[in-house]
PDB file of N, CA and C in Angstrom:
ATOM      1  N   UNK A   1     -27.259   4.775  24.249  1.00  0.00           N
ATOM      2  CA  UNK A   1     -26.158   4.406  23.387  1.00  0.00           C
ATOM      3  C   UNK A   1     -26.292   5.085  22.035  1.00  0.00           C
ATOM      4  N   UNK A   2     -25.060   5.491  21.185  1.00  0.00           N
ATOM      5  CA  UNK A   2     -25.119   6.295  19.859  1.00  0.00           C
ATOM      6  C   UNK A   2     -25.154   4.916  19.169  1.00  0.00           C
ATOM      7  N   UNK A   3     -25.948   6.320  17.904  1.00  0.00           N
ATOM      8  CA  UNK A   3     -26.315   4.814  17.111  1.00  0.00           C
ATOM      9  C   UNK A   3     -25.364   5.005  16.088  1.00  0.00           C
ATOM     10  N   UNK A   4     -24.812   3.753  15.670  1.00  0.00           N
ATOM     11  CA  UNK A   4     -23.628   3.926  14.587  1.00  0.00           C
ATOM     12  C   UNK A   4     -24.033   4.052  13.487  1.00  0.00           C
ATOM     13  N   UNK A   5     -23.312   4.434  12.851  1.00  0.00           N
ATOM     14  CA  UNK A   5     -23.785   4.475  11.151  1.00  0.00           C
ATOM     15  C   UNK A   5     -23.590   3.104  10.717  1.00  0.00           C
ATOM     16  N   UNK A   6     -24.476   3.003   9.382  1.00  0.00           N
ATOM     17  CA  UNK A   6     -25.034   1.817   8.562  1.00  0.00           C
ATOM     18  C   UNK A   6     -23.866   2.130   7.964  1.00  0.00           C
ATOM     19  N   UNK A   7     -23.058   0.744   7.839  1.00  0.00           N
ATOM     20  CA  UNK A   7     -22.160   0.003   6.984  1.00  0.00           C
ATOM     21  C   UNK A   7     -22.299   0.298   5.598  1.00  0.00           C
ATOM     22  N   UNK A   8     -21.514   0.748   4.534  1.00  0.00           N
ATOM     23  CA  UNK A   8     -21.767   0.819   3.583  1.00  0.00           C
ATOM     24  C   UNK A   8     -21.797  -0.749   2.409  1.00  0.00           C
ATOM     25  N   UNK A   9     -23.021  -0.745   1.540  1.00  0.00           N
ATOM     26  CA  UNK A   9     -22.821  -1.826   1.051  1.00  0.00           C
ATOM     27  C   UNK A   9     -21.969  -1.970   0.032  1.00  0.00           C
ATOM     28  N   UNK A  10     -21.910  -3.376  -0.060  1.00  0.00           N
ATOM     29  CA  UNK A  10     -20.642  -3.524  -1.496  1.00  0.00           C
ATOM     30  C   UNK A  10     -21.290  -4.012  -2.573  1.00  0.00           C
ATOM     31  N   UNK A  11     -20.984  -4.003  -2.956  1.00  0.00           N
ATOM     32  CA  UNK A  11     -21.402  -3.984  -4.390  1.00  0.00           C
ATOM     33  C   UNK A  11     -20.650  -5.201  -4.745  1.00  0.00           C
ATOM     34  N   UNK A  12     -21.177  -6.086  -6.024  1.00  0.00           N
ATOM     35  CA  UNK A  12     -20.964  -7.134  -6.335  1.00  0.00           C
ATOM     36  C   UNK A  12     -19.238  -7.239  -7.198  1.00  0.00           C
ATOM     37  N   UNK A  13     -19.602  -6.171  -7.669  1.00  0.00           N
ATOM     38  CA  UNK A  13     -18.510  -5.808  -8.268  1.00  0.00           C
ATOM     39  C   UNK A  13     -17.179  -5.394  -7.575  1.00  0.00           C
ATOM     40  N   UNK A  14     -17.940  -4.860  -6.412  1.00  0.00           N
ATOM     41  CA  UNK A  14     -16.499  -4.228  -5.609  1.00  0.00           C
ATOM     42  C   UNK A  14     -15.977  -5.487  -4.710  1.00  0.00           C
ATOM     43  N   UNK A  15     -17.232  -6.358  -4.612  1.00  0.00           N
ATOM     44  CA  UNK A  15     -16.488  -7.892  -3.774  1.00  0.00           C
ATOM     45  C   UNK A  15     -15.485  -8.630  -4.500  1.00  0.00           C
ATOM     46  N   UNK A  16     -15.688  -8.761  -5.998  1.00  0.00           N
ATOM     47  CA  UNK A  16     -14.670  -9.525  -7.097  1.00  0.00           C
ATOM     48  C   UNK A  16     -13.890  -8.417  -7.200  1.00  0.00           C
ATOM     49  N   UNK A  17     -13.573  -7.223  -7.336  1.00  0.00           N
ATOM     50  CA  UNK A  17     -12.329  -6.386  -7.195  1.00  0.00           C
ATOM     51  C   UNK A  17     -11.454  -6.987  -5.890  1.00  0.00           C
ATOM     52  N   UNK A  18     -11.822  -6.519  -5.153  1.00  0.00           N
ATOM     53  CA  UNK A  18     -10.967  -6.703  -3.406  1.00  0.00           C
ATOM     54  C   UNK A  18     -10.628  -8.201  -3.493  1.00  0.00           C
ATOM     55  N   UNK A  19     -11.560  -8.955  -4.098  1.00  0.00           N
ATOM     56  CA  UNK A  19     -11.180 -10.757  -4.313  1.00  0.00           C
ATOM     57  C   UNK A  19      -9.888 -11.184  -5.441  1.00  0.00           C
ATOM     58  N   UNK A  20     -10.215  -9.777  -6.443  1.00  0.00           N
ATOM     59  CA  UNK A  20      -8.715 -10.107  -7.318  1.00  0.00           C
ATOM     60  C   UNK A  20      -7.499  -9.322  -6.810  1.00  0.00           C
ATOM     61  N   UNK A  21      -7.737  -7.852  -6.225  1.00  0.00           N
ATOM     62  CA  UNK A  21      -6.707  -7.514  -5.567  1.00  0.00           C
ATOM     63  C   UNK A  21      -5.696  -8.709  -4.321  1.00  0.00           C
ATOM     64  N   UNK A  22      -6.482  -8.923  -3.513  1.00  0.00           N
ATOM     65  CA  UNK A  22      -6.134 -10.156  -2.471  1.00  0.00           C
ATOM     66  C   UNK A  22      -5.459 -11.179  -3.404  1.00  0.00           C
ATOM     67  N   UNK A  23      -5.816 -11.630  -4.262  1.00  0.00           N
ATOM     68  CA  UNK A  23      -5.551 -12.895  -5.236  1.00  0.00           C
ATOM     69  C   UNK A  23      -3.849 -12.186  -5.612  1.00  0.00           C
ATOM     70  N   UNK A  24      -3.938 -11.345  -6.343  1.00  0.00           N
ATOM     71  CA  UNK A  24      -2.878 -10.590  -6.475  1.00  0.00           C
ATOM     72  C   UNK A  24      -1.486 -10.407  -5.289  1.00  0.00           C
ATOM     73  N   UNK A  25      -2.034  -9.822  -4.401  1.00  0.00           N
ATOM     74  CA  UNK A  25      -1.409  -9.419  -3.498  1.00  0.00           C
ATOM     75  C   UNK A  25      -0.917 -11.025  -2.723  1.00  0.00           C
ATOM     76  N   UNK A  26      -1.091 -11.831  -2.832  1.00  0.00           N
ATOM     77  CA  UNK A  26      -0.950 -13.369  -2.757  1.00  0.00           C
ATOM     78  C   UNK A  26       0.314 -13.700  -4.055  1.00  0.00           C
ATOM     79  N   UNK A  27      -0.642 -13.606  -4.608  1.00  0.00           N
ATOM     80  CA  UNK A  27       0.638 -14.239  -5.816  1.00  0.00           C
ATOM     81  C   UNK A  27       1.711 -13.404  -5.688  1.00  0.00           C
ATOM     82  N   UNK A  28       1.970 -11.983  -5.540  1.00  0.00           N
ATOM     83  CA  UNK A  28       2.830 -11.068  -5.664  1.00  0.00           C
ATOM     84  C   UNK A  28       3.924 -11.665  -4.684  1.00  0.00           C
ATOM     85  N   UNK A  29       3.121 -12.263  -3.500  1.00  0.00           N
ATOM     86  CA  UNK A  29       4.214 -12.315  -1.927  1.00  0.00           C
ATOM     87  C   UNK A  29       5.062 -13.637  -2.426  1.00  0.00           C
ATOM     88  N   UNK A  30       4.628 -14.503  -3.098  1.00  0.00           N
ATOM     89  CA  UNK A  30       4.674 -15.662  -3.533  1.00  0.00           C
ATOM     90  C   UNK A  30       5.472 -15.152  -4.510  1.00  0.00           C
ATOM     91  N   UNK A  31       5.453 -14.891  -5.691  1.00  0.00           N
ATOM     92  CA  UNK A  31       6.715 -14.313  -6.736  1.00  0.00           C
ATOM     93  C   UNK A  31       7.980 -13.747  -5.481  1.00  0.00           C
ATOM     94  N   UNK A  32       7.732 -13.172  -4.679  1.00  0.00           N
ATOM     95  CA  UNK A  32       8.596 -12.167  -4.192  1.00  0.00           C
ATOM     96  C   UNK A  32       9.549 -12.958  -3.258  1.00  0.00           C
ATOM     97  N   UNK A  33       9.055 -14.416  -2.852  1.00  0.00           N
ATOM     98  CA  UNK A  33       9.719 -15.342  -1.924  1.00  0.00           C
ATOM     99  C   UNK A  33      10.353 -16.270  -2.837  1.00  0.00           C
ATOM    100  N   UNK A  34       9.512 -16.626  -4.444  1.00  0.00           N
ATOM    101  CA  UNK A  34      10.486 -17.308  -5.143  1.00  0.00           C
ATOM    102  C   UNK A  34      11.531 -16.424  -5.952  1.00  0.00           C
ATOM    103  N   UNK A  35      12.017 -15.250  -5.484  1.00  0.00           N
ATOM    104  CA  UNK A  35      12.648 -14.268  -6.489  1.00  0.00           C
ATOM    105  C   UNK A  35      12.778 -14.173  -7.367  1.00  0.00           C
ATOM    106  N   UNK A  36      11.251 -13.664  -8.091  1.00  0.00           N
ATOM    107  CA  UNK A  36      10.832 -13.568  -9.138  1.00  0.00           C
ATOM    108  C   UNK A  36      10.249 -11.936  -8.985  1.00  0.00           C
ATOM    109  N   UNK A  37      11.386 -11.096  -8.746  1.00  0.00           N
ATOM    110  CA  UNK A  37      10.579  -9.439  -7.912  1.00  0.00           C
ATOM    111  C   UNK A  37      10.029  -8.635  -9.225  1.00  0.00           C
ATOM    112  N   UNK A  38      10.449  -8.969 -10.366  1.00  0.00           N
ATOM    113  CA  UNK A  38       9.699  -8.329 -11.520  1.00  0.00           C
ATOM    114  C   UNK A  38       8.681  -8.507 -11.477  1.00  0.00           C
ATOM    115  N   UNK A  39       8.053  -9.980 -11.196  1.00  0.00           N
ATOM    116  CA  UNK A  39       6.648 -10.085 -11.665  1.00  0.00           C
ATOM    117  C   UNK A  39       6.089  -9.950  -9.971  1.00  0.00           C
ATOM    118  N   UNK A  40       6.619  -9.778  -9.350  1.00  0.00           N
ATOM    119  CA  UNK A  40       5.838  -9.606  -8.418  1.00  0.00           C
ATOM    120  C   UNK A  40       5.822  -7.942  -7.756  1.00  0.00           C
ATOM    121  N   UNK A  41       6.466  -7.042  -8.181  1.00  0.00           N
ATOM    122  CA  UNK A  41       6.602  -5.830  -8.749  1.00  0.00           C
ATOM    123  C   UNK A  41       5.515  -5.259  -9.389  1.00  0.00           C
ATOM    124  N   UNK A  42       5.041  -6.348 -10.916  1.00  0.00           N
ATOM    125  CA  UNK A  42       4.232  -5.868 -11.602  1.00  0.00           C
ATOM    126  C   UNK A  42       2.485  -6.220 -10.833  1.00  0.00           C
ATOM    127  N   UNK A  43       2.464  -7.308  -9.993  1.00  0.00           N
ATOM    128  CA  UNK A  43       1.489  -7.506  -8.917  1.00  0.00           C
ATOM    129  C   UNK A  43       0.772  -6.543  -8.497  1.00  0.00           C
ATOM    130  N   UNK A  44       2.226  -6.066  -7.494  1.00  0.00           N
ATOM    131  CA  UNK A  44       1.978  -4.801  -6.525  1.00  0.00           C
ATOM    132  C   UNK A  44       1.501  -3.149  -7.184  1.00  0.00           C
ATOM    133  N   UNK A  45       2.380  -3.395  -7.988  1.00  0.00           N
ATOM    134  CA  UNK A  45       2.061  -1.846  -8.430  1.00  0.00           C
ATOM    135  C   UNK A  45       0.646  -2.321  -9.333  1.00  0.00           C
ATOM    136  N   UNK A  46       0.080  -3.280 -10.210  1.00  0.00           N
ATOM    137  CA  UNK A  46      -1.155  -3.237 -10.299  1.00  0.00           C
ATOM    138  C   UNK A  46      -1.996  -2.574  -9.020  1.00  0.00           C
ATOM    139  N   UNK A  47      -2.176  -3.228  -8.122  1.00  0.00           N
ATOM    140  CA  UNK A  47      -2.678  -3.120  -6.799  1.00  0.00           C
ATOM    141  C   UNK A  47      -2.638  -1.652  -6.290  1.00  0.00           C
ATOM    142  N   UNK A  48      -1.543  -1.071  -6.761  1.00  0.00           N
ATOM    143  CA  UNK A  48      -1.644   0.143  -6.030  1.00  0.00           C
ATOM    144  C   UNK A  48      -2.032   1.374  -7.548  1.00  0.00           C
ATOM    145  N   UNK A  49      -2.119   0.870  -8.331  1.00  0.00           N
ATOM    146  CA  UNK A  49      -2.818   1.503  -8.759  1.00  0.00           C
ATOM    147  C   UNK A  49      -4.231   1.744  -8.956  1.00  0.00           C
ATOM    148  N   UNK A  50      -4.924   0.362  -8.456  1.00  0.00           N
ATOM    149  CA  UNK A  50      -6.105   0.411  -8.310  1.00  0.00           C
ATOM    150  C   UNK A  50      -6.497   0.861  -6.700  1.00  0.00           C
ATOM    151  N   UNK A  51      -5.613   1.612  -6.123  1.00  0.00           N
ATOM    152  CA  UNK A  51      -5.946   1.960  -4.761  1.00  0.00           C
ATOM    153  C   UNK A  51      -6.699   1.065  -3.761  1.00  0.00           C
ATOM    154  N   UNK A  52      -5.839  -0.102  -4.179  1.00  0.00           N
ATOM    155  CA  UNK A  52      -6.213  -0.878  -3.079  1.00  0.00           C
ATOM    156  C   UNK A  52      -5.733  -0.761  -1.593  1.00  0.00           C
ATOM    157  N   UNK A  53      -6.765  -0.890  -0.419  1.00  0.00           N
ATOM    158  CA  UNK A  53      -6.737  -0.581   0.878  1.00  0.00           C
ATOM    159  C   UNK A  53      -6.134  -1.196   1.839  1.00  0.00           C
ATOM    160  N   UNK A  54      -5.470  -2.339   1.381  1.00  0.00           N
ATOM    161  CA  UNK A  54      -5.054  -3.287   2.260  1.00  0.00           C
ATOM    162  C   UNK A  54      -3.280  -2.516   2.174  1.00  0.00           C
ATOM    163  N   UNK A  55      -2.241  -2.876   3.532  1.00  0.00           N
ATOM    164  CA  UNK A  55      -1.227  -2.271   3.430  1.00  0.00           C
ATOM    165  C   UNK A  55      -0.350  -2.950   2.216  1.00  0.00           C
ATOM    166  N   UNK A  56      -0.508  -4.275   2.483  1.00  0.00           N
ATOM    167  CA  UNK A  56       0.204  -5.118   1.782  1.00  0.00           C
ATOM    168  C   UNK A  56       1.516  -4.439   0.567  1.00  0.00           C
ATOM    169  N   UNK A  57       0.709  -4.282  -0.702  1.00  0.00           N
ATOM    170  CA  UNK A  57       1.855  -3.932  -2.020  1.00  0.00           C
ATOM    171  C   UNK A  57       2.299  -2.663  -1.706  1.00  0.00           C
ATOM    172  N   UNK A  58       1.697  -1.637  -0.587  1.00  0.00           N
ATOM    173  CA  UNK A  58       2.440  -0.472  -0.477  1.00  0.00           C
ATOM    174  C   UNK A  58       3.879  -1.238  -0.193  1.00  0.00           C
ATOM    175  N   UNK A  59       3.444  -1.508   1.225  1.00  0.00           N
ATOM    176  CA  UNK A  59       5.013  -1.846   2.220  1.00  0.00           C
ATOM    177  C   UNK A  59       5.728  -3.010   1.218  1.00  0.00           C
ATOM    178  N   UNK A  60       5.359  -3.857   0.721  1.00  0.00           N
ATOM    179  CA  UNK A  60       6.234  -5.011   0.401  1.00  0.00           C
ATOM    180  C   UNK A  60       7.194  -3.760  -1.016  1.00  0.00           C
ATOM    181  N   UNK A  61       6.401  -3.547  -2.155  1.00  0.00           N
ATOM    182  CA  UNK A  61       6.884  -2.148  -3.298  1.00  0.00           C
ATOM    183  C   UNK A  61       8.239  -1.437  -2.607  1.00  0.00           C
ATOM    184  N   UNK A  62       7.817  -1.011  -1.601  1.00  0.00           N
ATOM    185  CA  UNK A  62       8.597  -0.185  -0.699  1.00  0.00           C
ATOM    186  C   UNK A  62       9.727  -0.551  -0.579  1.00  0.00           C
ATOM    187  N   UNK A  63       9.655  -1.599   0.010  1.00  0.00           N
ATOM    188  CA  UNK A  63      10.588  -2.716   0.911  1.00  0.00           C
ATOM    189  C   UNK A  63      11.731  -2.729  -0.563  1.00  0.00           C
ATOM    190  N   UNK A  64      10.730  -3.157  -1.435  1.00  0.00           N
ATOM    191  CA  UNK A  64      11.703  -4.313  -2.649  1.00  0.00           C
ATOM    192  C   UNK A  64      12.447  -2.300  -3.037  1.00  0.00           C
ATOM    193  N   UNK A  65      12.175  -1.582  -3.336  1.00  0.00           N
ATOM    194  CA  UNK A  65      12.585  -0.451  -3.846  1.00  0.00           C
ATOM    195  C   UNK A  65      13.690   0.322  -3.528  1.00  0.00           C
ATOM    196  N   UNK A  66      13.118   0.143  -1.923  1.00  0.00           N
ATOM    197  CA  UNK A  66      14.524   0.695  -1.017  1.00  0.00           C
ATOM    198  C   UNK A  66      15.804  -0.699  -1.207  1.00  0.00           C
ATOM    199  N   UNK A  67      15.757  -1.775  -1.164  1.00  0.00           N
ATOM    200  CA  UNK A  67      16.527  -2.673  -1.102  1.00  0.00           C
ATOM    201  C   UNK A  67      17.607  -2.565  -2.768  1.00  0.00           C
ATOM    202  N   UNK A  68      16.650  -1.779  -3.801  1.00  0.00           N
ATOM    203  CA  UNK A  68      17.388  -1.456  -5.417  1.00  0.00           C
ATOM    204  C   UNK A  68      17.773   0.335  -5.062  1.00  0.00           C
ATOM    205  N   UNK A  69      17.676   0.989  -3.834  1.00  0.00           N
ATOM    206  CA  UNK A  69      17.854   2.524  -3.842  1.00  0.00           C
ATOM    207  C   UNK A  69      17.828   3.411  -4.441  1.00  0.00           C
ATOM    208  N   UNK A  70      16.200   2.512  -5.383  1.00  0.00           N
ATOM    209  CA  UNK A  70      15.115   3.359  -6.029  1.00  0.00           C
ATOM    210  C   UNK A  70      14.150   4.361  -5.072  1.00  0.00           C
ATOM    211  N   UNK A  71      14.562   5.107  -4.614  1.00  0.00           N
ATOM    212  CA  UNK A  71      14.401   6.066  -3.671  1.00  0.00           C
ATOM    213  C   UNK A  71      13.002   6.916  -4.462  1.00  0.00           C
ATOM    214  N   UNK A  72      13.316   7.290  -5.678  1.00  0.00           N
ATOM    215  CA  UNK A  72      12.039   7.525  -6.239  1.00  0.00           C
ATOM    216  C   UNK A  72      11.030   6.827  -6.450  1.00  0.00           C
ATOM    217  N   UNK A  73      10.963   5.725  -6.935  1.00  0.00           N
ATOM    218  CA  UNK A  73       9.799   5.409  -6.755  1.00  0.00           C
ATOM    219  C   UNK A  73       9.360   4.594  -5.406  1.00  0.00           C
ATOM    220  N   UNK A  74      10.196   4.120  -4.356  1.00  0.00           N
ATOM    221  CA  UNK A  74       9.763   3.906  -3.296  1.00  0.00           C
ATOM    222  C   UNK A  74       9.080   5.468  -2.744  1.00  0.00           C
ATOM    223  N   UNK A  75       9.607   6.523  -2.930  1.00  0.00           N
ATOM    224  CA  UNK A  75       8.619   7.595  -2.219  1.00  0.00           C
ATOM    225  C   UNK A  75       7.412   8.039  -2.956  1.00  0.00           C
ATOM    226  N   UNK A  76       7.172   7.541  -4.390  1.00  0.00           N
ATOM    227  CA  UNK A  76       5.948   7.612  -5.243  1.00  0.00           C
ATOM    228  C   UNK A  76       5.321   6.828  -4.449  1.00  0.00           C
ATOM    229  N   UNK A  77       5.495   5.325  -4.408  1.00  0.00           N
ATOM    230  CA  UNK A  77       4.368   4.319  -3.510  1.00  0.00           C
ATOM    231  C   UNK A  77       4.065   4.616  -2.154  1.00  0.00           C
ATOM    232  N   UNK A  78       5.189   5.462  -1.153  1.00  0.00           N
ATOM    233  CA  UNK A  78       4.389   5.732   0.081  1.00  0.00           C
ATOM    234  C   UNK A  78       3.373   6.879  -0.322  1.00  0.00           C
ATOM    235  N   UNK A  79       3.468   8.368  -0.675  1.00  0.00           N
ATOM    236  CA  UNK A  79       2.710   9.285  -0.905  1.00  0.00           C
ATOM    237  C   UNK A  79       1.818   8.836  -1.548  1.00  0.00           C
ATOM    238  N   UNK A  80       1.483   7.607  -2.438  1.00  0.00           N
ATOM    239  CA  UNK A  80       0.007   6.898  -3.248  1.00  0.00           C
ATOM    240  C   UNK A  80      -0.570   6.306  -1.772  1.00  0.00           C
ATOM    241  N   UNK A  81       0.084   5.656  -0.909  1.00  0.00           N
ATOM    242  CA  UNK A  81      -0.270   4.650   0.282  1.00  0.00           C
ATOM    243  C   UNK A  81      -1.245   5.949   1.414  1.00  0.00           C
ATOM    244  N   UNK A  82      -0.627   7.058   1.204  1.00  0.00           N
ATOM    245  CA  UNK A  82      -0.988   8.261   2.474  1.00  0.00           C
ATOM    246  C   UNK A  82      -2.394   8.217   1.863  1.00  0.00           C
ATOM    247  N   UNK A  83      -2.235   8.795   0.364  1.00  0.00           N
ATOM    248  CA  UNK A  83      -3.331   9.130  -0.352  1.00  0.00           C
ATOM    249  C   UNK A  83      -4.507   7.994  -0.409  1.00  0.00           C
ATOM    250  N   UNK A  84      -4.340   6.765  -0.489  1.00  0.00           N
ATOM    251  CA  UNK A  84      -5.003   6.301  -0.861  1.00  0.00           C
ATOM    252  C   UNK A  84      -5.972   6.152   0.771  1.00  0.00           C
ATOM    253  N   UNK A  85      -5.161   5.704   1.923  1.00  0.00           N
ATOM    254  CA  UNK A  85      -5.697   5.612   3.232  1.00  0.00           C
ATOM    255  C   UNK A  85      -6.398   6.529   4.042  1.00  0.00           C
ATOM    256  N   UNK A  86      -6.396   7.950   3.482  1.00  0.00           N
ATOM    257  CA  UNK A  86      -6.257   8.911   4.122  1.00  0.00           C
ATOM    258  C   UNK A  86      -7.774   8.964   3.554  1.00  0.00           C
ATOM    259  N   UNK A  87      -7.872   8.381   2.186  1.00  0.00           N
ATOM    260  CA  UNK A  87      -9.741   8.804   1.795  1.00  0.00           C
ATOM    261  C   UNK A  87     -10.456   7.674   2.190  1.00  0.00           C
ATOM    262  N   UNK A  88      -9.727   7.012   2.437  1.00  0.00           N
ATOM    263  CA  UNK A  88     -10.407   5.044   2.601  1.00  0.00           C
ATOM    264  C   UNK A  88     -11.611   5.315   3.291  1.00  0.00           C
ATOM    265  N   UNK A  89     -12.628   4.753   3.085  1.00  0.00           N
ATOM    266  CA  UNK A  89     -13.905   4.734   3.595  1.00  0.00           C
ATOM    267  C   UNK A  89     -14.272   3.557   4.726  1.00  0.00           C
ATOM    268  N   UNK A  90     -13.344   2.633   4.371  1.00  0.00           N
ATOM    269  CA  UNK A  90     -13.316   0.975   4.479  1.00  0.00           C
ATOM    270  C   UNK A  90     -12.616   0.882   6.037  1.00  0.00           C
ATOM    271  N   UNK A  91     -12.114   2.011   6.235  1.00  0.00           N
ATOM    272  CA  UNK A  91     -11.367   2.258   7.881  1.00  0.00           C
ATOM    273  C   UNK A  91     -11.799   2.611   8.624  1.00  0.00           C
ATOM    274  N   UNK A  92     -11.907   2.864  10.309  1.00  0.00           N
ATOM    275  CA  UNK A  92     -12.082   3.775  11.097  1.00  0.00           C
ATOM    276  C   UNK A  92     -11.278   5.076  10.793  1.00  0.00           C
ATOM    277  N   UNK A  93     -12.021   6.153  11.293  1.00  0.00           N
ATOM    278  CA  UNK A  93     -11.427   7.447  11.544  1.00  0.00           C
ATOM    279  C   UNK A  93      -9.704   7.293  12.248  1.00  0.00           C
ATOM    280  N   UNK A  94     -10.229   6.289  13.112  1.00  0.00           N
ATOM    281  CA  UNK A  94      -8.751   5.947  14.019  1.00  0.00           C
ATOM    282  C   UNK A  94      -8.037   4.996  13.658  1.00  0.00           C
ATOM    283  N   UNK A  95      -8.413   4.031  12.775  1.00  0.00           N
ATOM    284  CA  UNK A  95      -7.343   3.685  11.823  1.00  0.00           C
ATOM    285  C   UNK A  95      -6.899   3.732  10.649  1.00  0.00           C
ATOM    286  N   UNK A  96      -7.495   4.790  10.249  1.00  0.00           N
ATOM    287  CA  UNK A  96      -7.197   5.728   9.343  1.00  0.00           C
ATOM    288  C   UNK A  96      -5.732   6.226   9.347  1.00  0.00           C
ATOM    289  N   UNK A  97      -5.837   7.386  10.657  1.00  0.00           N
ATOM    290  CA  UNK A  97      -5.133   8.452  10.902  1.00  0.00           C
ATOM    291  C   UNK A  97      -3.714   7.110  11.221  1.00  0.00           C
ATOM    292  N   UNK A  98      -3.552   6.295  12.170  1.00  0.00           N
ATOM    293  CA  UNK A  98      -2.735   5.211  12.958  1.00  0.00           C
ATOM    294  C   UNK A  98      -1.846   4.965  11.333  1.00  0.00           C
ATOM    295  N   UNK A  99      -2.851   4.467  10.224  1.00  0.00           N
ATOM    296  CA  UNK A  99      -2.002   3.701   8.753  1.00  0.00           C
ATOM    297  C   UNK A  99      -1.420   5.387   8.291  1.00  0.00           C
ATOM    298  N   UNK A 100      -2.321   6.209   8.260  1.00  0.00           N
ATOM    299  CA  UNK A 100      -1.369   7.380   7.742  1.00  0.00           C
ATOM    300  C   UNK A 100      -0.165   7.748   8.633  1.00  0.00           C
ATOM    301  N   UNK A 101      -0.307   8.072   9.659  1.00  0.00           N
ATOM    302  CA  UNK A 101       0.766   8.057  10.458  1.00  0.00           C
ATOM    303  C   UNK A 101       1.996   7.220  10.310  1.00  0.00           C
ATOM    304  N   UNK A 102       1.855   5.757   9.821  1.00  0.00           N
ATOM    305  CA  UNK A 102       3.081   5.110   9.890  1.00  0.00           C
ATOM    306  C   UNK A 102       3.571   5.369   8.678  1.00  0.00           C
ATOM    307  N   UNK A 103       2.749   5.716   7.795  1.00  0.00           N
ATOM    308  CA  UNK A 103       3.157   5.846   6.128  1.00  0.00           C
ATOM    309  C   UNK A 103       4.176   6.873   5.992  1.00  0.00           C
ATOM    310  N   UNK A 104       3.668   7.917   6.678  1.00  0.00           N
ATOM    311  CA  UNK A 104       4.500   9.517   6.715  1.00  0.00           C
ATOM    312  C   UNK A 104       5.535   9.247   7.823  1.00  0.00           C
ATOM    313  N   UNK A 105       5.732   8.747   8.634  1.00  0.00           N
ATOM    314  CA  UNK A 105       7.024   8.135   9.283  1.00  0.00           C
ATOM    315  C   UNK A 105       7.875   7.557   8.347  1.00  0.00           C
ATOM    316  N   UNK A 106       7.447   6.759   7.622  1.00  0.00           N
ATOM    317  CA  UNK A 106       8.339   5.790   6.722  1.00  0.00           C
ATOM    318  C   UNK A 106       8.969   6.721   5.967  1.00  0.00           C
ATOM    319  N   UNK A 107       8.120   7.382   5.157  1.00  0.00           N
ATOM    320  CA  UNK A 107       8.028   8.597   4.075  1.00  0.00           C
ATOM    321  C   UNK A 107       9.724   9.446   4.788  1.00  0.00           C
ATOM    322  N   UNK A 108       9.197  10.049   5.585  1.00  0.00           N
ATOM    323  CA  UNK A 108      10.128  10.771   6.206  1.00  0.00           C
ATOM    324  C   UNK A 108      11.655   9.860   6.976  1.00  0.00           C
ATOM    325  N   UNK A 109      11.784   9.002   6.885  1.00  0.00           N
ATOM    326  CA  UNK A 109      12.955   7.665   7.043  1.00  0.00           C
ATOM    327  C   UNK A 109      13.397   7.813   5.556  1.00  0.00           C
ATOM    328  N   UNK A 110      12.418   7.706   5.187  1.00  0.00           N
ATOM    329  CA  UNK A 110      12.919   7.292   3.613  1.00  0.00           C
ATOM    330  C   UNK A 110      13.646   8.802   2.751  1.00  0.00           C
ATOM    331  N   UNK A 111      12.928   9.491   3.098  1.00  0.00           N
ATOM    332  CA  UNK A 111      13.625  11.251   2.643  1.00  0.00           C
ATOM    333  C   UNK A 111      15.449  10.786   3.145  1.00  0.00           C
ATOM    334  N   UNK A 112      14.955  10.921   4.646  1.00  0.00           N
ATOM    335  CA  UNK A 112      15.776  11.222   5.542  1.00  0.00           C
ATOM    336  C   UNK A 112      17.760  10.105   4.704  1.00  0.00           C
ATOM    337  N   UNK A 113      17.226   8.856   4.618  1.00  0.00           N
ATOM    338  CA  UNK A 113      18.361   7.614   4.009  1.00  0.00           C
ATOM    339  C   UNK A 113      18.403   8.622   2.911  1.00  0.00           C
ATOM    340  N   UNK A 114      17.759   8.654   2.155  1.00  0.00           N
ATOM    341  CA  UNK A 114      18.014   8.880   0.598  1.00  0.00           C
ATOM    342  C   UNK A 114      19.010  10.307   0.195  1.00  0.00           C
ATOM    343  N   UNK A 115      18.540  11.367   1.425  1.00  0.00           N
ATOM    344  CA  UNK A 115      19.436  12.403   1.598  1.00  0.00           C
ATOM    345  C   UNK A 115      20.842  11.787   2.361  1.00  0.00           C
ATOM    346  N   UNK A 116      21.301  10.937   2.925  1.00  0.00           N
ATOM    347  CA  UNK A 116      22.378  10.893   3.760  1.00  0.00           C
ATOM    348  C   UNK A 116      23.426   9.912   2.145  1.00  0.00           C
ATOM    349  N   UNK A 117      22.515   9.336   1.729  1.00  0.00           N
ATOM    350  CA  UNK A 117      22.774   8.332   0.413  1.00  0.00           C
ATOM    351  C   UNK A 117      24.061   9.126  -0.874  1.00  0.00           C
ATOM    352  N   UNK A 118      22.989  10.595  -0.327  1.00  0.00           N
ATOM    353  CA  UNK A 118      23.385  11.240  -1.904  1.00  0.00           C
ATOM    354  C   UNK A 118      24.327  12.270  -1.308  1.00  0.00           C
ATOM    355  N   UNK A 119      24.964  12.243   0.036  1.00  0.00           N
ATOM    356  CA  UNK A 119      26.006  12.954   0.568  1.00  0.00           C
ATOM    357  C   UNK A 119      27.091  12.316   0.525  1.00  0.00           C
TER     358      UNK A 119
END
């Protein structure tokens, strides 16, 4: 049998990061169900600026962006989402490639509306 590679450790610091991102990404879904999308806006895009790994504030950002046919910055947050998954350490190789894959699908949906939008 191959022997797998050793898990990388976390760091104390990186456990209370991912613990406030999550915390975040919680409250954000929660602002976003009491329609309160500013502050839960300002949630998400925290979150994705700290390149957090979880799909969560990409797709929900997304979601709320395309729904205002803020077309720009919904395609800023998928191309941060490719980027950010595509280096993720925290994934398999194969679900890696699976989250990039759906990102650049979306990506390309989202080109695709935004060009038919502006015809």
């Amino acid at each position: 049998m191959p022997r797998r590679a050793a898990e990388p450790v976390e760091t104390l610091e990186e456990r209370w990061l991912l613990e406030a991102q999550t915390a975040r990404n919680l409250a954000g879904f929660a602002a976003e169900q009491a329609g309160n999308l500013e502050e839960a806006i300002a949630l998400y895009e925290r979150n994705v600026a700290e390149a957090v790994v979880g799909d969560l504030p990409y797709g929900r950002l997304v979601a709320i962006y395309e729904r205002r046919a803020a077309f720009d910055e919904a395609e800023r947050v998928l191309l941060r989402a490719i980027e950010v998954f595509a280096a993720s350490t925290r994934r398999t190789p194969s679900d890696r490639r699976a989250t990039v894959r759906v990102f650049k699908n979306r990506l390309a949906a989202l080109r695709k509306r935004r060009k038919s939008a502006e015809t």
